[in-house]
Protein backbone atom coordinates (compact mmCIF):
# COMPACT_ATOMS: atom_id res chain seq x y z
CA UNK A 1 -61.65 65.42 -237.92
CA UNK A 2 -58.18 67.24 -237.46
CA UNK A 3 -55.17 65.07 -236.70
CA UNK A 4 -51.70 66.06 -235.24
CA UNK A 5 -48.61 64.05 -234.89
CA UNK A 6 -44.93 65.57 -233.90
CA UNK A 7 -41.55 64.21 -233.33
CA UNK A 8 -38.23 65.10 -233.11
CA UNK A 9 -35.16 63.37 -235.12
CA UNK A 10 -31.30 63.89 -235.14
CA UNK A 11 -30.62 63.61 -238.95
CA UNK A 12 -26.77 63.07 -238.05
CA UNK A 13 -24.01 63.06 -235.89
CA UNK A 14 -21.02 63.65 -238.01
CA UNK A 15 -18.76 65.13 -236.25
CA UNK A 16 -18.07 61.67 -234.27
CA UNK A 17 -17.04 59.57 -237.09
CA UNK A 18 -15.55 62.75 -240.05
CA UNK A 19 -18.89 62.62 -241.57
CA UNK A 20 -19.86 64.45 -244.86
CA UNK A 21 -21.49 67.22 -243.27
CA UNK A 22 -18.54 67.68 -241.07
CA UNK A 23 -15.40 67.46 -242.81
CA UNK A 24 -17.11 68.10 -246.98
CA UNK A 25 -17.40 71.01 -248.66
CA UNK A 26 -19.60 72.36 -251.32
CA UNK A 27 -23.32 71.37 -251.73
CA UNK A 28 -24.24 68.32 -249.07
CA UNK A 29 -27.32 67.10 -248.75
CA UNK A 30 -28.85 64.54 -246.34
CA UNK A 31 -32.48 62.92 -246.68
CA UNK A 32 -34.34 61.41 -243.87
CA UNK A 33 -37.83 59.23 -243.79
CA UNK A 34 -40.14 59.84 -240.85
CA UNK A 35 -43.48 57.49 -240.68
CA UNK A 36 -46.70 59.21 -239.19
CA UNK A 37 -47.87 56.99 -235.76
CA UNK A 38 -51.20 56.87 -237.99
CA UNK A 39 -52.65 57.32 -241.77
CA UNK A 40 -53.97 61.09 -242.32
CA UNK A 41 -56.76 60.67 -245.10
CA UNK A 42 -54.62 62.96 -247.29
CA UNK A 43 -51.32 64.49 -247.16
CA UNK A 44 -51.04 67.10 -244.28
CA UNK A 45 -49.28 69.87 -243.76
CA UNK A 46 -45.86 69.38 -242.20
CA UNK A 47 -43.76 72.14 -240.65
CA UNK A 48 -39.86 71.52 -239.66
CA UNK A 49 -37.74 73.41 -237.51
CA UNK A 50 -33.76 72.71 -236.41
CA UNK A 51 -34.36 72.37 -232.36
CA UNK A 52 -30.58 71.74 -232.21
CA UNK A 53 -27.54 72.76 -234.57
CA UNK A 54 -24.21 72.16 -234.01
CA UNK A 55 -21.78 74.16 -236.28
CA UNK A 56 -18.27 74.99 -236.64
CA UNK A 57 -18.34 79.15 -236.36
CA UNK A 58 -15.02 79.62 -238.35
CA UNK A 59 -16.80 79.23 -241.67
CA UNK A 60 -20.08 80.93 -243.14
CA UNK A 61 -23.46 79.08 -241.67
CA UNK A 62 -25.58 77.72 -244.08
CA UNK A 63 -28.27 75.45 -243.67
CA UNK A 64 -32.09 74.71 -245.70
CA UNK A 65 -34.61 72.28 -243.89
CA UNK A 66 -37.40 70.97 -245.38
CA UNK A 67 -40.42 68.23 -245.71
CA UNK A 68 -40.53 66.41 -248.79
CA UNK A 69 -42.53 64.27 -250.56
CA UNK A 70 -45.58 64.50 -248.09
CA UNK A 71 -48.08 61.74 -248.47
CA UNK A 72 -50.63 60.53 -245.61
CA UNK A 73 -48.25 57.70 -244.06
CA UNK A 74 -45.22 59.91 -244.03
CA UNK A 75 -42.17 62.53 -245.40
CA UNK A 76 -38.80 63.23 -245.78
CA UNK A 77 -36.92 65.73 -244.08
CA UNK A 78 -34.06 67.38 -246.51
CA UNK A 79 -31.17 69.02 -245.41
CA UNK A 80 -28.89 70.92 -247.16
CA UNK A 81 -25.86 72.70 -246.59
CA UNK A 82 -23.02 74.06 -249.14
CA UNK A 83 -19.97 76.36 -249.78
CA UNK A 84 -17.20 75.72 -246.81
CA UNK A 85 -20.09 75.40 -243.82
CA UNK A 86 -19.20 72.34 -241.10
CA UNK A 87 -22.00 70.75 -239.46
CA UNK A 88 -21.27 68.54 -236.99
CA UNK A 89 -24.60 67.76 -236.34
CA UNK A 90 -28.79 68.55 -236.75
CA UNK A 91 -32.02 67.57 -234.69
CA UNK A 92 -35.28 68.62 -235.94
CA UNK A 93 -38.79 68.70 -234.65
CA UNK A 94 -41.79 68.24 -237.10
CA UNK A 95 -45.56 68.80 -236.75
CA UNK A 96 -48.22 67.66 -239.22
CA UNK A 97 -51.81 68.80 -239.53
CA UNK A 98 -54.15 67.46 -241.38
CA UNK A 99 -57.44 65.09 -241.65
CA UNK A 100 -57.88 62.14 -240.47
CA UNK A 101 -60.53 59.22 -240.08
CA UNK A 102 -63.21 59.18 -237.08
CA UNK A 103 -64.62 55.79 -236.22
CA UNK A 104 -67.73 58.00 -235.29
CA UNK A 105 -68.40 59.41 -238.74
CA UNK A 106 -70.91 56.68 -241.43
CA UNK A 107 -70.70 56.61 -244.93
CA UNK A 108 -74.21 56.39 -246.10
């Protein structure tokens, strides 16, 4: 059996309180857990994408999104930014594909 789960998550907000990502410069990094509703039976294949990015547009725009450390209860998204780029802030979506138990199936 194939299993999908999806969700969306705002990694940060940091233009309302001077955050890193907002008022930093050079490399930044941020590093967010996300749980899967359910247990895949092995890790699946995530994909990430920024569904909203707010960014200052008097400095270069640099961003790098990614899923890390995939297991089958969960990930981390990583974002990364660097050189003089603001971000005030990030919301990503996620998918994840991948195999999961069927209640139907015996193990004989």
């Amino acid at each position: 059996m194939v299993g999908i789960d999806q969700g969306s998550k705002v990694l940060f907000s940091d233009f309302e309180d001077d955050g890193e990502m907002w008022t930093g410069s050079g490399p930044r990094k941020l590093k967010c857990p996300i749980r899967f509703s359910e247990a895949f039976q092995v890790p699946p294949t995530v994909t990430i994408s920024m569904s909203m990015w707010d960014i200052a547009g008097q400095s270069n725009q640099r961003a790098d999104v990614m899923a890390e450390n995939v297991t089958t209860d969960g990930f981390d998204i990583l974002f990364r930014t660097w050189g003089d780029t603001r971000v005030a802030r990030v919301r990503t979506d996620w998918l994840a594909i991948g195999e999961v138990s069927d209640d139907e199936m015996w193990d004989v």
